[in-house]
C-alpha atoms as a PDB file:
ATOM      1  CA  UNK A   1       0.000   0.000   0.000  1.00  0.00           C
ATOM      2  CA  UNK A   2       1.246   3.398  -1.094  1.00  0.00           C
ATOM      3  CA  UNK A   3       1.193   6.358   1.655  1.00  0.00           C
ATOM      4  CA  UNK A   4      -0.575   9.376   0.939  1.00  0.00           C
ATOM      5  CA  UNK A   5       1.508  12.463   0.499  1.00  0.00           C
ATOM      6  CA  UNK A   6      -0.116  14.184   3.887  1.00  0.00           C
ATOM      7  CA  UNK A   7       1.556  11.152   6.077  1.00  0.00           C
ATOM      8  CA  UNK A   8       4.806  11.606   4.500  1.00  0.00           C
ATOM      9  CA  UNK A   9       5.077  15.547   4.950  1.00  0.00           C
ATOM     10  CA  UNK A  10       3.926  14.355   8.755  1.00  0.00           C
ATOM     11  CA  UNK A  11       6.642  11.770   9.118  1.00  0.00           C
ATOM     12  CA  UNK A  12       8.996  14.177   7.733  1.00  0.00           C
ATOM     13  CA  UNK A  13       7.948  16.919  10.277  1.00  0.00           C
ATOM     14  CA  UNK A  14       8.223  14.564  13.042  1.00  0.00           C
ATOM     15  CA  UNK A  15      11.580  13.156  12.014  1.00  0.00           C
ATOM     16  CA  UNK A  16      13.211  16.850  11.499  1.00  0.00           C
ATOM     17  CA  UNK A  17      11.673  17.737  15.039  1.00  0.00           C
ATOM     18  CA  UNK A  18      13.094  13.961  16.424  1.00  0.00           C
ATOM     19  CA  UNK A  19      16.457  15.259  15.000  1.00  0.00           C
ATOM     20  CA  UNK A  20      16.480  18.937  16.680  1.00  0.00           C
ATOM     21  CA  UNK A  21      15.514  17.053  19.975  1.00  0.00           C
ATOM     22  CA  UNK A  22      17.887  14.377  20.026  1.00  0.00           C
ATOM     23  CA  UNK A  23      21.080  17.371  19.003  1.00  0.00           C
ATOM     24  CA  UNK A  24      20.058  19.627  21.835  1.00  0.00           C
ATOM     25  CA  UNK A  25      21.224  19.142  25.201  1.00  0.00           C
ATOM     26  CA  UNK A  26      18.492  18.709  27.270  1.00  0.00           C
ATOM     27  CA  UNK A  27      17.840  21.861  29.853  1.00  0.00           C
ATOM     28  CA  UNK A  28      16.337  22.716  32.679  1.00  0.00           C
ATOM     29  CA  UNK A  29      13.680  25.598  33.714  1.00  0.00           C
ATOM     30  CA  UNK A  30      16.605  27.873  34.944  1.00  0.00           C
ATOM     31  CA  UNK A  31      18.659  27.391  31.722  1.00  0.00           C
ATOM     32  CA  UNK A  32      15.805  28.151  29.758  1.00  0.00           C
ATOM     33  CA  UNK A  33      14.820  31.177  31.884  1.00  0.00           C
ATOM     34  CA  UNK A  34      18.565  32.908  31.906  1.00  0.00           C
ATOM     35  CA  UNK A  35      18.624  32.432  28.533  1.00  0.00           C
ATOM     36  CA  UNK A  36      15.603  34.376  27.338  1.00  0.00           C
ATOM     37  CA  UNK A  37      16.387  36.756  30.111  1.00  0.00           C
ATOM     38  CA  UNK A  38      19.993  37.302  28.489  1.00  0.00           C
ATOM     39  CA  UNK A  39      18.045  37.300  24.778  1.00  0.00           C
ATOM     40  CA  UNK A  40      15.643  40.297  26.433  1.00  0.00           C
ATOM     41  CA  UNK A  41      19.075  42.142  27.832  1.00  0.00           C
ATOM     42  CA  UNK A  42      20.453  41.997  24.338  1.00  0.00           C
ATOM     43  CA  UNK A  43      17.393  43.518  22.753  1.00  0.00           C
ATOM     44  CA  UNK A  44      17.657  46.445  25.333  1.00  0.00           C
ATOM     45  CA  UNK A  45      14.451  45.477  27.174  1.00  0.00           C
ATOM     46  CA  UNK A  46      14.254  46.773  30.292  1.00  0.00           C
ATOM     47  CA  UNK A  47      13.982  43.415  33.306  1.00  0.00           C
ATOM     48  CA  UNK A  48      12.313  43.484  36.427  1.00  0.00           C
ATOM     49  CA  UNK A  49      14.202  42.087  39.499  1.00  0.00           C
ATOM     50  CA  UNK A  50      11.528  39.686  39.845  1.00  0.00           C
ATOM     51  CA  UNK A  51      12.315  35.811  38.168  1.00  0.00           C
ATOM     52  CA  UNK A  52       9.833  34.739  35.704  1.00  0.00           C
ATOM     53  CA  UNK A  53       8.599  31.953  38.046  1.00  0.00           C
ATOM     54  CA  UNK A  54       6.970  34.975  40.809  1.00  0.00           C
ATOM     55  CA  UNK A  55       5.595  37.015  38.101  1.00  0.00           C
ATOM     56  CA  UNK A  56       2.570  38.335  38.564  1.00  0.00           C
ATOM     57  CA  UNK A  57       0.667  37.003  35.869  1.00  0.00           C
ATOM     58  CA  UNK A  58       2.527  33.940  35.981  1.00  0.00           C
ATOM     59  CA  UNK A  59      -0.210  31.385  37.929  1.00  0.00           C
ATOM     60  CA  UNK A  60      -3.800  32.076  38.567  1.00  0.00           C
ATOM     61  CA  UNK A  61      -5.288  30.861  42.416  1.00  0.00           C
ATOM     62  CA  UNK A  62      -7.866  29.214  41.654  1.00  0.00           C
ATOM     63  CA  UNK A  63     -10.599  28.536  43.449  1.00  0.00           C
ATOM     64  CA  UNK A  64     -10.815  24.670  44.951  1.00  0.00           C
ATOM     65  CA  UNK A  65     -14.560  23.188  44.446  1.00  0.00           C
ATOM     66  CA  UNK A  66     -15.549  21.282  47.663  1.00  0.00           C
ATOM     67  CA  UNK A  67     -18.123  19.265  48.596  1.00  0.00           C
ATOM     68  CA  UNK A  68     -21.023  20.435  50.394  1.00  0.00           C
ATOM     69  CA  UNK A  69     -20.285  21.074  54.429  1.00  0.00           C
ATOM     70  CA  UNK A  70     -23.194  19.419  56.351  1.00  0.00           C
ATOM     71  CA  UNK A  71     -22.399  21.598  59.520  1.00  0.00           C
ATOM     72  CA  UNK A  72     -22.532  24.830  57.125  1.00  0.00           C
ATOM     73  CA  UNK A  73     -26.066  23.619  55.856  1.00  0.00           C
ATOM     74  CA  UNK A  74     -27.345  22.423  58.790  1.00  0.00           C
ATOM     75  CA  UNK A  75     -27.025  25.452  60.423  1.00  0.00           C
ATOM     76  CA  UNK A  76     -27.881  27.911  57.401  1.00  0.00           C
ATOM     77  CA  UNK A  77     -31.077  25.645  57.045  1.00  0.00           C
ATOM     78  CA  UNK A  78     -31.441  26.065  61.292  1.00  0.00           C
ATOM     79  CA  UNK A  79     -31.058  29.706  61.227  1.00  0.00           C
ATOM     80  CA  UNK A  80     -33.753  30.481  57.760  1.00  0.00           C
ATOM     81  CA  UNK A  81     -35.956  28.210  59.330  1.00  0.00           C
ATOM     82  CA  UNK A  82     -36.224  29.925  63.315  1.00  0.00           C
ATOM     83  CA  UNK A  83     -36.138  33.049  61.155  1.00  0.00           C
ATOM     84  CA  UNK A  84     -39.395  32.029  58.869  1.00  0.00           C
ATOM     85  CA  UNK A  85     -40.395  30.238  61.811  1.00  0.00           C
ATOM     86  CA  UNK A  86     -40.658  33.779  63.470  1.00  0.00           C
ATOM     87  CA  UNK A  87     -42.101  35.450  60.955  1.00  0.00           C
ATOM     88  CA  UNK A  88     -44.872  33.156  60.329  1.00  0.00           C
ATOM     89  CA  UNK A  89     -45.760  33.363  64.326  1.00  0.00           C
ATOM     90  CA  UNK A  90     -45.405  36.752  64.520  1.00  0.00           C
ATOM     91  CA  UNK A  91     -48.043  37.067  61.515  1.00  0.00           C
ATOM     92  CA  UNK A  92     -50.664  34.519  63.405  1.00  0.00           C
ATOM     93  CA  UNK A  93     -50.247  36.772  66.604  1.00  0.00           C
ATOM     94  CA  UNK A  94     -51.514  39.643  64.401  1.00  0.00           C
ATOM     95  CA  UNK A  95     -53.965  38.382  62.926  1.00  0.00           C
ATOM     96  CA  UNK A  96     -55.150  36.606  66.359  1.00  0.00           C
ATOM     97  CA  UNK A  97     -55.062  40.015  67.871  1.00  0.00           C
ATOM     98  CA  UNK A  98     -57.178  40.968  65.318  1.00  0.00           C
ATOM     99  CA  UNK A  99     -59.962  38.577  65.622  1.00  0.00           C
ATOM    100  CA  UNK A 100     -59.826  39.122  69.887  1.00  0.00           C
ATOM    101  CA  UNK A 101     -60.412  43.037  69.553  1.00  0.00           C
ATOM    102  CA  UNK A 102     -63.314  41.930  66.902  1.00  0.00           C
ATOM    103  CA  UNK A 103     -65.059  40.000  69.355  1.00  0.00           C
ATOM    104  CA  UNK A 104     -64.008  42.372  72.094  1.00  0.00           C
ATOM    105  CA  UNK A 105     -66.044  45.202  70.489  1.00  0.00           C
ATOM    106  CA  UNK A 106     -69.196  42.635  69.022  1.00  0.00           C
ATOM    107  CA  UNK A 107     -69.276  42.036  72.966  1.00  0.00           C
ATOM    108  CA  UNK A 108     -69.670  45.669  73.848  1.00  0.00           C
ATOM    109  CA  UNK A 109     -72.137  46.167  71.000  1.00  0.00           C
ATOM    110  CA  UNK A 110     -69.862  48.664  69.736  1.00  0.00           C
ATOM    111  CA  UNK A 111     -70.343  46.880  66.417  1.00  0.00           C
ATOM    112  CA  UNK A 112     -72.657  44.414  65.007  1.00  0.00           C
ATOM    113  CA  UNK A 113     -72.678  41.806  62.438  1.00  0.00           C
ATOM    114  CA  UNK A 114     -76.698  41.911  61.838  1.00  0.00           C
ATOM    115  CA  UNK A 115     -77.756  44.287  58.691  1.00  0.00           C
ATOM    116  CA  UNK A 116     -80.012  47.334  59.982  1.00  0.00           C
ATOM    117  CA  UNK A 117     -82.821  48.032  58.565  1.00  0.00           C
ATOM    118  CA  UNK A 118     -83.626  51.697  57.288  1.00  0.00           C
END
């Protein structure tokens, strides 16, 4: 079987890059980072006395996803549930107070719930 012309510009890509690799010396981070630091000097760029590794920009914090805390909810769900909890009461006493002076003044015959007739 005959190879098509894109696998042979792919194997011959891959073999010139196998051929750079294996004639370098292999380097470290620190070689790598003095020598585009002395590459920057040369081109008159100015360098800040900070390493490339601390840079600023250099790694993000990111933000570790947990699980959910049981304690956390437990007492988040504790504390919205007293607070509805006093809401709701506080609404029932209102409305209870409501109905007592109701039957307060019906009692006194300050009101009346029979229709007069005119």
């Amino acid at each position: 079987m005959g190879r098509s012309l894109s696998s042979c510009r792919i194997g011959t890509a891959a073999a010139e890059l196998a051929a750079v690799l294996a004639s370098s010396p292999l380097m470290d981070d620190d070689d790598v980072i003095e020598e585009e630091e002395e590459e920057e000097e040369k081109r008159g760029k100015f360098l800040l006395p900070v390493s490339k590794r601390s840079m600023a920009g250099g790694r993000v914090a990111h933000v570790t996803l947990k699980g959910p805390s049981v304690v956390k909810e437990i007492c988040i769900g504790l504390t919205l549930g007293l607070v509805c909890g006093g809401f709701w009461k506080m609404h029932h006493w209102n409305e209870q107070r409501k109905t007592r002076a109701f039957y307060d003044m019906l009692e006194k015959g300050e009101i009346s719930v029979v229709v007069e007739d005119e």
